[in-house]
N, C-alpha and C. Protein backbone atom coordinates (compact mmCIF):
# COMPACT_ATOMS: atom_id res chain seq x y z
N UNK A 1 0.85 -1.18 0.00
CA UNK A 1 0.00 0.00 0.00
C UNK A 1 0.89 1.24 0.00
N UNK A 2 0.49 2.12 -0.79
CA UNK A 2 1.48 3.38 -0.73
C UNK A 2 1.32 4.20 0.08
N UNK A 3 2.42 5.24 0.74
CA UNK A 3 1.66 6.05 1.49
C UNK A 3 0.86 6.66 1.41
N UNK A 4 0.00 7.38 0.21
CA UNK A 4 -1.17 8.14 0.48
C UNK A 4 -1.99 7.09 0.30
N UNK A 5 -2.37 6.09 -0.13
CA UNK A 5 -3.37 4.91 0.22
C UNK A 5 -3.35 4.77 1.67
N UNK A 6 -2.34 4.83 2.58
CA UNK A 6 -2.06 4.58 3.61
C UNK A 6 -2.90 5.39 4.73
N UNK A 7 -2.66 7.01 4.12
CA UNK A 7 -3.52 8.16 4.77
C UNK A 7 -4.54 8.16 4.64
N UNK A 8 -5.14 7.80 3.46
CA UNK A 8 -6.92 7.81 3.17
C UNK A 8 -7.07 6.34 4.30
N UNK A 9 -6.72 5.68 4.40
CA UNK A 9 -7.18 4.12 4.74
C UNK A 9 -7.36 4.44 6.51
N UNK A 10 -6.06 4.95 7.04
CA UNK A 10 -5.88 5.61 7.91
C UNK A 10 -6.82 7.20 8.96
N UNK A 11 -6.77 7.90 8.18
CA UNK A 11 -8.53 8.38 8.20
C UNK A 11 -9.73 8.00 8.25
N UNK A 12 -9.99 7.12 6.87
CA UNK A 12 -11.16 6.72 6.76
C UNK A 12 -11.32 5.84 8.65
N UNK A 13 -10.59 4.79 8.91
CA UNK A 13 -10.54 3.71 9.81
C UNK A 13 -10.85 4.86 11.13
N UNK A 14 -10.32 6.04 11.75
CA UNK A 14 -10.47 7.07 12.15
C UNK A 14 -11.61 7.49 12.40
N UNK A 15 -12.25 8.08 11.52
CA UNK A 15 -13.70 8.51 11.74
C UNK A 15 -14.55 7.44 11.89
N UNK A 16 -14.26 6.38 11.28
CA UNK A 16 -15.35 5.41 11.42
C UNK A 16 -15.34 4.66 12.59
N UNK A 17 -14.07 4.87 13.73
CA UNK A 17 -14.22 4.24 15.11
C UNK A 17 -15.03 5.75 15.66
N UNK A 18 -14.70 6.27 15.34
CA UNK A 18 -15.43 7.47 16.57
C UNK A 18 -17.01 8.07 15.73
N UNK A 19 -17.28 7.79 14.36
CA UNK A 19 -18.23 8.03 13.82
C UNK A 19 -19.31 7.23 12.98
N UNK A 20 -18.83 5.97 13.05
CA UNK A 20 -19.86 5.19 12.14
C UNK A 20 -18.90 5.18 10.99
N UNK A 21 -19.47 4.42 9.74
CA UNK A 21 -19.08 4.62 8.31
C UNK A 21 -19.09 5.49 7.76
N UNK A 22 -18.54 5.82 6.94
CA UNK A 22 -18.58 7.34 6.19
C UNK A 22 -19.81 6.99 5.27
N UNK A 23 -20.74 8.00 5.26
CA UNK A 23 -21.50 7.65 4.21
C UNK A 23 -21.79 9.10 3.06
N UNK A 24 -21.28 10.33 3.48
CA UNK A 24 -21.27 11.08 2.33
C UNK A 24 -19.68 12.05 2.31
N UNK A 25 -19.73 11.78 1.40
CA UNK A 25 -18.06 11.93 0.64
C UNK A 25 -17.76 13.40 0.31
N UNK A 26 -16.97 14.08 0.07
CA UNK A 26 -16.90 15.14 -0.41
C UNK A 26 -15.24 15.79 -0.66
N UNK A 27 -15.33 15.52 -2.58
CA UNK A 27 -13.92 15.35 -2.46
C UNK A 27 -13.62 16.92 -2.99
N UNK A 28 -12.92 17.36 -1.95
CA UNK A 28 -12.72 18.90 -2.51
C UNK A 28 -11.20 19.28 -2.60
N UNK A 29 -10.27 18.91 -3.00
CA UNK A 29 -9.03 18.88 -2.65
C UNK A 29 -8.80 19.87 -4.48
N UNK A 30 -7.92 20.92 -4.15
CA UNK A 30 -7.99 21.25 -5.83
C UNK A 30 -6.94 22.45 -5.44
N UNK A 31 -5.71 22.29 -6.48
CA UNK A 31 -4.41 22.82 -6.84
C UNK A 31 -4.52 23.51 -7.85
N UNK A 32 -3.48 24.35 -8.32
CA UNK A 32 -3.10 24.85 -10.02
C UNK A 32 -1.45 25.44 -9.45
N UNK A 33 -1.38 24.88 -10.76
CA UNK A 33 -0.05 24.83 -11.42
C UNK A 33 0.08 25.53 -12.87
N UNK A 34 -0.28 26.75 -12.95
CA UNK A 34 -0.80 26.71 -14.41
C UNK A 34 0.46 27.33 -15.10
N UNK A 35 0.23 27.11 -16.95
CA UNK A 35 1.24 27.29 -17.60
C UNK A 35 0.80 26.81 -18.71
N UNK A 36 1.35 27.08 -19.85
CA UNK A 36 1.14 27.22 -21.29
C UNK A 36 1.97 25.63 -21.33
N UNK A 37 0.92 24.92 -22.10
CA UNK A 37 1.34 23.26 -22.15
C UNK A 37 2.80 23.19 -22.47
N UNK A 38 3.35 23.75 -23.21
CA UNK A 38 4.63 23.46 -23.94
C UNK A 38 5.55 24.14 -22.65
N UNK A 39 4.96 24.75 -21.61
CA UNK A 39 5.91 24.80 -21.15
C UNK A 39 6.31 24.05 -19.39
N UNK A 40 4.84 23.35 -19.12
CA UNK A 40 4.60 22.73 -18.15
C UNK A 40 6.11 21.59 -17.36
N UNK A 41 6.30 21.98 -16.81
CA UNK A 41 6.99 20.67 -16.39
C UNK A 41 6.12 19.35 -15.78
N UNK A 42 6.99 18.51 -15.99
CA UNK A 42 6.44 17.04 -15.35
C UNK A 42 5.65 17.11 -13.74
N UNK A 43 6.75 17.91 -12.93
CA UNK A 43 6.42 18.01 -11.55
C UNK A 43 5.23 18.93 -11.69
N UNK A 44 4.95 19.79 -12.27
CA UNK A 44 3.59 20.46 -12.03
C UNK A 44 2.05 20.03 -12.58
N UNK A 45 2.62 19.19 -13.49
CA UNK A 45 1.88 18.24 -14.25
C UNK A 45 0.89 17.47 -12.78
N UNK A 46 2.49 16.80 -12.46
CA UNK A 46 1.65 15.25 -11.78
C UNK A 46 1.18 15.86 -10.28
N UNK A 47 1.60 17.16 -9.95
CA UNK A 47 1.40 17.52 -8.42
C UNK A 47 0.03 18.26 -8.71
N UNK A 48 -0.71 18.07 -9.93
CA UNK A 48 -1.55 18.83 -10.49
C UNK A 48 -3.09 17.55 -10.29
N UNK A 49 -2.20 16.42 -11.52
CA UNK A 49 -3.06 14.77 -11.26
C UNK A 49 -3.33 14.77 -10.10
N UNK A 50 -2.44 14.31 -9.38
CA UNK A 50 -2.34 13.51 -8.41
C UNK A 50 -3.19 13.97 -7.16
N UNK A 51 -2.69 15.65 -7.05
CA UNK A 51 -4.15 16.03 -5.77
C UNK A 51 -5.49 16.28 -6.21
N UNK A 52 -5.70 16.80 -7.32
CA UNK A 52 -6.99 17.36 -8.03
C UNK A 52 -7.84 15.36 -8.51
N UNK A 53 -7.19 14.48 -9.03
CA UNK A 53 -7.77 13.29 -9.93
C UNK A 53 -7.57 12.46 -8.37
N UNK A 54 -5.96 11.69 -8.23
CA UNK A 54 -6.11 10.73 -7.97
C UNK A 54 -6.49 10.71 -6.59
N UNK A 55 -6.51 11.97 -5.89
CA UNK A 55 -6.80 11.82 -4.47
C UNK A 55 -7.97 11.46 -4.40
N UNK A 56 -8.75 12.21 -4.87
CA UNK A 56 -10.21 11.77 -4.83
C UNK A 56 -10.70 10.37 -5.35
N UNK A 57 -9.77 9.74 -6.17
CA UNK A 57 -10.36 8.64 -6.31
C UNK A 57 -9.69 7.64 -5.51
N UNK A 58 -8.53 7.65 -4.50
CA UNK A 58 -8.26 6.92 -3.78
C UNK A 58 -9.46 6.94 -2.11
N UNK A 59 -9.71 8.11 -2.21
CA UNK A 59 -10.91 9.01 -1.12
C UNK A 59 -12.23 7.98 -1.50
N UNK A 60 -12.68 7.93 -2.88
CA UNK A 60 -13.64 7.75 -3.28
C UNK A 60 -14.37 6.05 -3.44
N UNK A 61 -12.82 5.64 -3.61
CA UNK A 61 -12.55 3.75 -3.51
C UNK A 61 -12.78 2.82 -2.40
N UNK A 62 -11.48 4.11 -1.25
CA UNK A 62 -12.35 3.83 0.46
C UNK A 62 -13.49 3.75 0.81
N UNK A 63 -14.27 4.39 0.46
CA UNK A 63 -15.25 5.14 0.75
C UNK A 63 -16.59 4.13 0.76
N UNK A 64 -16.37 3.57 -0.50
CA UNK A 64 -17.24 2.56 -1.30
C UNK A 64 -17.78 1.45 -0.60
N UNK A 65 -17.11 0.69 -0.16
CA UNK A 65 -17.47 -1.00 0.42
C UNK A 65 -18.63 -0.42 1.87
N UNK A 66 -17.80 0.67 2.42
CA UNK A 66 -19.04 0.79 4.02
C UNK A 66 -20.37 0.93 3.11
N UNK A 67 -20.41 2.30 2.01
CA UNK A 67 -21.64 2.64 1.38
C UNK A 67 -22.64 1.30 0.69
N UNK A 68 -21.99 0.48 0.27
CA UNK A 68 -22.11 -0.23 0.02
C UNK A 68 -22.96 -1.25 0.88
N UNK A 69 -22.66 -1.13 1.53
CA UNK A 69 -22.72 -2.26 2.83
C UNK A 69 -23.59 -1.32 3.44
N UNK A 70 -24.17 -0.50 3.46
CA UNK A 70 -25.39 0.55 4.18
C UNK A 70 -26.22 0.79 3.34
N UNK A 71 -25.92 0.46 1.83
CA UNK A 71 -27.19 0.17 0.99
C UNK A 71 -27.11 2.24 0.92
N UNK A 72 -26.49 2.90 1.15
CA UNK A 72 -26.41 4.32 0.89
C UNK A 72 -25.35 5.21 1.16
N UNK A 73 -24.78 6.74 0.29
CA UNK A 73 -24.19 6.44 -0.03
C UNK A 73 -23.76 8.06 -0.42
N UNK A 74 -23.43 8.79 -0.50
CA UNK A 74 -23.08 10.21 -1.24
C UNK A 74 -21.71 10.19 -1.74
N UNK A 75 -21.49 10.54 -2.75
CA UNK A 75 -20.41 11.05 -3.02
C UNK A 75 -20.05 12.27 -3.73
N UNK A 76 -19.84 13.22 -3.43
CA UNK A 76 -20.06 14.92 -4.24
C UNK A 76 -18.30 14.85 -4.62
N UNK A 77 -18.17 15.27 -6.02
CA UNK A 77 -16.72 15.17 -7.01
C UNK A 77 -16.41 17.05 -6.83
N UNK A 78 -15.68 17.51 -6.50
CA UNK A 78 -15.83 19.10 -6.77
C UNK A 78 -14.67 18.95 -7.57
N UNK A 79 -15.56 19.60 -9.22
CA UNK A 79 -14.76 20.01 -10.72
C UNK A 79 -14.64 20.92 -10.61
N UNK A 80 -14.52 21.57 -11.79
CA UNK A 80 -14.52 22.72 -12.35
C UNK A 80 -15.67 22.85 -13.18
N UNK A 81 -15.76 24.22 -14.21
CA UNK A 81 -16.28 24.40 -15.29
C UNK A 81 -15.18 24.63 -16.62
N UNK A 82 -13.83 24.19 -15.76
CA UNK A 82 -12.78 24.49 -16.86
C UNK A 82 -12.29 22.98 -17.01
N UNK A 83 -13.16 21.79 -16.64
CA UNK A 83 -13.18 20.41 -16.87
C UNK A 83 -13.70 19.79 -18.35
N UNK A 84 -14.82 20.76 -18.75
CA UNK A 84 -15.05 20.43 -20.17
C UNK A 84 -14.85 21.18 -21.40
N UNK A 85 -14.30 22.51 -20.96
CA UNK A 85 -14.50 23.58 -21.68
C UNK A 85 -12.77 23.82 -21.56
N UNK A 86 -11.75 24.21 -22.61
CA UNK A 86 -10.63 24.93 -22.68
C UNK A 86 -10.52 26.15 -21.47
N UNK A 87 -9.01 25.94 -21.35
CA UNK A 87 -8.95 27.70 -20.87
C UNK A 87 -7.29 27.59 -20.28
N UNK A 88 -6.73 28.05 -21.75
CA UNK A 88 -5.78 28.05 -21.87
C UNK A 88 -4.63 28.80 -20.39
N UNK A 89 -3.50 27.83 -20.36
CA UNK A 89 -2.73 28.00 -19.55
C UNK A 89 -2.74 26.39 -18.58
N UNK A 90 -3.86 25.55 -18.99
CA UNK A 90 -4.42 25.44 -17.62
C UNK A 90 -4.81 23.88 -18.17
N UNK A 91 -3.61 22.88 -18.69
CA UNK A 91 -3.98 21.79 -19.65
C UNK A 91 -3.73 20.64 -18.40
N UNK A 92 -3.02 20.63 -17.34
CA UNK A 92 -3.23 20.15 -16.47
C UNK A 92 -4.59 20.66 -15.42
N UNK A 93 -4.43 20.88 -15.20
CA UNK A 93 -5.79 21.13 -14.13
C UNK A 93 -7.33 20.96 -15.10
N UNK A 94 -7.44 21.42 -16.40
CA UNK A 94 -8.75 20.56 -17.14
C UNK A 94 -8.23 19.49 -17.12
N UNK A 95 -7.39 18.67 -17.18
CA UNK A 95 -7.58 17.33 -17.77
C UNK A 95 -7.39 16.00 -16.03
N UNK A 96 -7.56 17.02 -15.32
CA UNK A 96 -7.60 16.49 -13.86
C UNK A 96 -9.24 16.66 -13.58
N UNK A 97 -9.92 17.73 -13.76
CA UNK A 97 -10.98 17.95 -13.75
C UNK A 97 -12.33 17.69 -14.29
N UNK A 98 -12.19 17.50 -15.95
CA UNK A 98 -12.25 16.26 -16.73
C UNK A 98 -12.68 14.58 -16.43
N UNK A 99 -10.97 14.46 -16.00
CA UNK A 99 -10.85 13.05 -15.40
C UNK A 99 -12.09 12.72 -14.31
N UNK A 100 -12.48 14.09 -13.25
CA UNK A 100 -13.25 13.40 -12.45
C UNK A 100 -14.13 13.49 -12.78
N UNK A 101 -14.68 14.40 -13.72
CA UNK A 101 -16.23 13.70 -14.09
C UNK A 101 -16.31 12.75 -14.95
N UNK A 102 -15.64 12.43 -15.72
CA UNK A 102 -15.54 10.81 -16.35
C UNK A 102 -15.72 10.12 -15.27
N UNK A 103 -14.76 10.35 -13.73
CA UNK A 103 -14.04 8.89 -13.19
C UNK A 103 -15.71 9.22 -12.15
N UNK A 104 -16.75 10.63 -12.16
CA UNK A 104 -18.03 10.77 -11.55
C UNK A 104 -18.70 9.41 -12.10
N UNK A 105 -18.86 9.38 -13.48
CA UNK A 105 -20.02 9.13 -14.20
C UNK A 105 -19.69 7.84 -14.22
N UNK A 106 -18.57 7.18 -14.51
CA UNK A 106 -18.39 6.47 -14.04
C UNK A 106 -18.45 4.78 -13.33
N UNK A 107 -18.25 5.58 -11.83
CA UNK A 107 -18.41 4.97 -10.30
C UNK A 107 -19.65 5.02 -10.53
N UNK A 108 -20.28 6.54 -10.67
CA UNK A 108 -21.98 5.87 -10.51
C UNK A 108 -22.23 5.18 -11.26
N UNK A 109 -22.13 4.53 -12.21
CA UNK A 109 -22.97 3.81 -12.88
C UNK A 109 -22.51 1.87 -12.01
N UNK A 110 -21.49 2.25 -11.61
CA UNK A 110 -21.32 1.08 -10.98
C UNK A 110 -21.54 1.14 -9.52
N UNK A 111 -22.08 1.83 -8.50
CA UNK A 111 -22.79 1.57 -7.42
C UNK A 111 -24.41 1.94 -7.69
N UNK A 112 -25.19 2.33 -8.43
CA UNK A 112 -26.34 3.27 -8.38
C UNK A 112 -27.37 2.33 -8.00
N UNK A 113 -26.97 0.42 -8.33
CA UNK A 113 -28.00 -0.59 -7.52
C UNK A 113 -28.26 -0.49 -6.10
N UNK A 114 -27.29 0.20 -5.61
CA UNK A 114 -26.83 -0.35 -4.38
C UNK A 114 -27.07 0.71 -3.44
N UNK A 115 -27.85 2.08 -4.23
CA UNK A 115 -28.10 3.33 -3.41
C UNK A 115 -27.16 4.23 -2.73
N UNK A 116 -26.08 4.23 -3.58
CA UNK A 116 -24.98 5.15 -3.75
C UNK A 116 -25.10 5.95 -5.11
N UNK A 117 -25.16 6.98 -4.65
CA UNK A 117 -24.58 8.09 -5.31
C UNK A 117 -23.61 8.77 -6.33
N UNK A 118 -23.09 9.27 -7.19
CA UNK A 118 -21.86 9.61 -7.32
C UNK A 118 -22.15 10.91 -8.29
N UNK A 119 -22.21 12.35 -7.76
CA UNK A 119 -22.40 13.45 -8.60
C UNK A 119 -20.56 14.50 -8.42
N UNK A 120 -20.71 15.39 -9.28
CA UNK A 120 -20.05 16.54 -9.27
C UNK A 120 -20.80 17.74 -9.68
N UNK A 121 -19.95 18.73 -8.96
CA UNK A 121 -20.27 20.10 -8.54
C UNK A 121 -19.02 20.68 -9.58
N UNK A 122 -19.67 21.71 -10.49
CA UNK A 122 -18.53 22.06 -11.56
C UNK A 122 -18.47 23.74 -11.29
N UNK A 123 -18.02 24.04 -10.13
CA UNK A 123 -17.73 26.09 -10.22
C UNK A 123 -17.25 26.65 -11.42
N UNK A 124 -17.81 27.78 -11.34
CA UNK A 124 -17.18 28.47 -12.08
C UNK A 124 -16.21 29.28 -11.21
N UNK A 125 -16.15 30.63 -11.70
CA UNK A 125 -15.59 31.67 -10.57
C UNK A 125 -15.85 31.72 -9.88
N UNK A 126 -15.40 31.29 -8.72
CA UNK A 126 -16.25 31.82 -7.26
C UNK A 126 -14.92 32.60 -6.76
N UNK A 127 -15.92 33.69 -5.35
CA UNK A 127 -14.87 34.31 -4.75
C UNK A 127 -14.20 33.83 -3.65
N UNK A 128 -13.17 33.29 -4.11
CA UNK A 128 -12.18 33.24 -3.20
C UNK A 128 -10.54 33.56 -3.29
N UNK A 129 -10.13 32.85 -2.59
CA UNK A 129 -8.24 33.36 -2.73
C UNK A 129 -7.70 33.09 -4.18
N UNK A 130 -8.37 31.58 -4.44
CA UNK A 130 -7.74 30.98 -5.81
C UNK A 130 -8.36 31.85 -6.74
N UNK A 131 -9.16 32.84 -6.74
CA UNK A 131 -9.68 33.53 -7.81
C UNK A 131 -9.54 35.21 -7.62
N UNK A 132 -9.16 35.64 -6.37
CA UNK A 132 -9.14 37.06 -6.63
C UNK A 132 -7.91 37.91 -7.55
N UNK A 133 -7.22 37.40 -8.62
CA UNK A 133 -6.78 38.38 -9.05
C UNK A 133 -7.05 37.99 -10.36
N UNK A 134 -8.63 37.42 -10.46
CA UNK A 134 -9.18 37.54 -11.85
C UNK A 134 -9.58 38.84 -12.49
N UNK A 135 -9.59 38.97 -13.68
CA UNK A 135 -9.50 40.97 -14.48
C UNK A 135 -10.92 40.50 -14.37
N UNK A 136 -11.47 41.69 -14.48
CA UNK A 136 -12.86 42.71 -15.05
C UNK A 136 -13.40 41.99 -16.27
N UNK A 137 -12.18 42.42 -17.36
CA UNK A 137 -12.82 41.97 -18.53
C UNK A 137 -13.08 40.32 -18.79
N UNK A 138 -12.62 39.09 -17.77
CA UNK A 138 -12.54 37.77 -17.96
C UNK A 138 -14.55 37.98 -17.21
N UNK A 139 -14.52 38.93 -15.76
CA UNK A 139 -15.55 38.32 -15.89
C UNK A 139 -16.97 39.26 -16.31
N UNK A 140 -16.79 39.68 -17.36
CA UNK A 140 -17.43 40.41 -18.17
C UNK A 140 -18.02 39.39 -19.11
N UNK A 141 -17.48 37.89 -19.66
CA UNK A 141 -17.93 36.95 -20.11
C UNK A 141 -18.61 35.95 -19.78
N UNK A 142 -18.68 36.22 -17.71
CA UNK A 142 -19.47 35.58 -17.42
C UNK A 142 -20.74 36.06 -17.44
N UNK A 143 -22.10 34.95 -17.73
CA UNK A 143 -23.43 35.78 -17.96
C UNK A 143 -24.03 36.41 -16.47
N UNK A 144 -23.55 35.56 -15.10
CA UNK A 144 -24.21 36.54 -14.78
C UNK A 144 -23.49 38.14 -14.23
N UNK A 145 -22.61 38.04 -14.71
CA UNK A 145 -21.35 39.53 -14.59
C UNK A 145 -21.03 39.58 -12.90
N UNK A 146 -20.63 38.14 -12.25
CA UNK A 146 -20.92 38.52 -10.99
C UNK A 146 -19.74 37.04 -10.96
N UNK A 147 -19.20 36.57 -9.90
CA UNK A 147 -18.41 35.60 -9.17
C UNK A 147 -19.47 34.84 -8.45
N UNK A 148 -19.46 33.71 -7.92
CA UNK A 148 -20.10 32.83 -7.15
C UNK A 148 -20.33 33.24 -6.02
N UNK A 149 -20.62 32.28 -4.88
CA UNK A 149 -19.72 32.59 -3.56
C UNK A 149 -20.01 31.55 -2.87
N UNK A 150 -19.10 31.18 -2.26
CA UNK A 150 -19.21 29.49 -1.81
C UNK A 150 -20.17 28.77 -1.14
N UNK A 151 -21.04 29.58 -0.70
CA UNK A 151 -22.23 29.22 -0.12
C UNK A 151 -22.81 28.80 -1.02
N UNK A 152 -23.06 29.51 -2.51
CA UNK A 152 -23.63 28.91 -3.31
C UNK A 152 -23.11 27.50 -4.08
N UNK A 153 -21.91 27.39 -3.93
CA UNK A 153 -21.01 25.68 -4.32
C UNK A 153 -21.67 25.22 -2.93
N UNK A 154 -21.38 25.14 -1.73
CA UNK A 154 -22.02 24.52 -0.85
C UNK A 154 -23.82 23.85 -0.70
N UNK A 155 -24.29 25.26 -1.20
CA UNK A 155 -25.89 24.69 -1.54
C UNK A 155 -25.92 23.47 -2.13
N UNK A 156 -25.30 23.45 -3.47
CA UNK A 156 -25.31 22.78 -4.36
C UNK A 156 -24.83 21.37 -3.77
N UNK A 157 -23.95 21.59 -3.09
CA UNK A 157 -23.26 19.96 -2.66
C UNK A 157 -24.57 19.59 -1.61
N UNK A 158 -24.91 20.52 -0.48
CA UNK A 158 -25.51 20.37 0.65
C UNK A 158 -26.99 18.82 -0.24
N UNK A 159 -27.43 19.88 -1.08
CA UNK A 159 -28.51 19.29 -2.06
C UNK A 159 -27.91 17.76 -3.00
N UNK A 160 -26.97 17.66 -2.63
CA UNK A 160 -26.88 16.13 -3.72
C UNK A 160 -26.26 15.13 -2.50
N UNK A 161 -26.13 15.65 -1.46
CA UNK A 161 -25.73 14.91 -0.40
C UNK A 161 -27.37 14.72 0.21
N UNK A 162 -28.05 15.13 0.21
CA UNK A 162 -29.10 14.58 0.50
C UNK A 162 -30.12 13.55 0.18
N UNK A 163 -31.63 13.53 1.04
CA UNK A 163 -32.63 12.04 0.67
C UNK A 163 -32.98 13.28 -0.81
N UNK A 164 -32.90 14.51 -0.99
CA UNK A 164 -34.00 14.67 -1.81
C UNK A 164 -32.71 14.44 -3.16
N UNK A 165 -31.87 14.44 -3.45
CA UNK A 165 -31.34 13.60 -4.93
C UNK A 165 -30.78 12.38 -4.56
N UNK A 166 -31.64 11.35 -4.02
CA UNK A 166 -31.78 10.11 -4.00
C UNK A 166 -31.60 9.49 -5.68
N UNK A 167 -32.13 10.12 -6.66
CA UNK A 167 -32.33 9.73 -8.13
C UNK A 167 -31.58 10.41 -9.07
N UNK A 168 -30.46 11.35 -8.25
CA UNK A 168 -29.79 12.00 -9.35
C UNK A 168 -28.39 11.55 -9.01
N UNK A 169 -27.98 11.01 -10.03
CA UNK A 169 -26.29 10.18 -9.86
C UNK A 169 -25.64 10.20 -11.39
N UNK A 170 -24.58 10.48 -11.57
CA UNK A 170 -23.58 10.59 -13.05
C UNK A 170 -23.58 11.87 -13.22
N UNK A 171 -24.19 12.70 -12.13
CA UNK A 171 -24.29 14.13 -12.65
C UNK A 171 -23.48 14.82 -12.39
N UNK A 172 -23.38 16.30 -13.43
CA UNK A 172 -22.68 17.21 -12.87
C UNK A 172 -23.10 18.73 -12.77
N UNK A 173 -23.24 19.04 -11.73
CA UNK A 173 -23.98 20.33 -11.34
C UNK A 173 -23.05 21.59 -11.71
N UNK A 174 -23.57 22.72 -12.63
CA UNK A 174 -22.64 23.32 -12.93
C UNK A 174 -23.35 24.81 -11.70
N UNK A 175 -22.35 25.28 -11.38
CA UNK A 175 -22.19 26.55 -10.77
C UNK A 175 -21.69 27.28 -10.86
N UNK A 176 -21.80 28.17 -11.82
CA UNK A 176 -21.13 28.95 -12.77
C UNK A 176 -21.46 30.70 -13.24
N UNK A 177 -22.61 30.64 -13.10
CA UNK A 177 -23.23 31.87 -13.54
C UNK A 177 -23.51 31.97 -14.82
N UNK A 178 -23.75 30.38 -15.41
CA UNK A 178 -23.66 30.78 -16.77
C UNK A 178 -23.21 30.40 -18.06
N UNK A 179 -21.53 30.25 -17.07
CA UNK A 179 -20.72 30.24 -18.06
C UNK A 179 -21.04 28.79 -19.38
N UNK A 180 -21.39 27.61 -18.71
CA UNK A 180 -21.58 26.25 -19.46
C UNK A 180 -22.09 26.62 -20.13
N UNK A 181 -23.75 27.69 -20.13
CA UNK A 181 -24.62 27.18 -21.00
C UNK A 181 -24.38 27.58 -22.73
């Protein structure tokens, strides 16, 4: 087992003596490294994969057998909106972002008998640290001419972690202002 298999396994075992099974997930872990592809190095590349893709799916693997075994089940993926859509500089972090709604759509289709879950939450701009020294004119293209704000990414998760999207799984919730449509 590697060490970060080691830490998720290690956690997970953690909460579940002092809390029960984990039964709703929430993988929010998300880096940038950004840079014009040709000029990316390897290390920013994989320190890009590896926390944004593979954490969550080592998070997401754990996670599985208790849900499983409780017949229920959440799992909320937090993407991007720069997961399906270009935006140059930034060929690692879409193709990490990407990855998890593929690796969303997925998982759900392979627990959804079993009353597990598996959605993503795709932001757009929201205001925070990773976004305040976005220009005027970038968000002049967003429709609603305004930034998020995390309460509103939170709504959104709060709502797919719940009984009432019991029936919504492979999805991906965009929060954006817009920008997808």
């Amino acid at each position: 087992m590697s060490d970060a298999n080691g830490v998720a396994n290690d956690l997970f075992t953690k909460l579940e003596a002092e809390l029960g099974p984990v039964l709703a997930l929430v993988n929010n872990a998300g880096i940038t490294a950004d840079g014009l592809a040709i000029q990316l190095e390897d290390e920013q590349w994989d320190k890009v994969i590896d926390t944004n893709l593979t954490a969550a799916f080592r998070m997401t693997r754990r996670a599985m057998r208790p849900m499983i075994k409780a017949r229920f089940g959440r799992v909320i993926n937090i993407a991007s909106v720069v997961g399906p859509r270009a935006n140059a500089g930034q060929a690692n972090y879409a193709a990490a972002k990407a990855g998890l709604i593929g690796m969303t759509k997925t998982v759900a289709t392979e627990v959804a008998k079993r009353g597990v879950t598996v959605n993503a939450v795709a932001p757009g701009f929201i205001a925070t640290a990773m976004t305040e020294d976005i220009p005027d004119a970038v968000m002049e293209a967003v429709p609603a001419k305004r930034p998020g704000t995390p309460e509103e990414v939170a709504a959104a998760v709060r709502f797919l972690a719940s009984d009432d999207a019991g029936y919504v799984t492979g999805s991906t919730l965009f929060v954006d202002g817009g920008m997808s449509a």
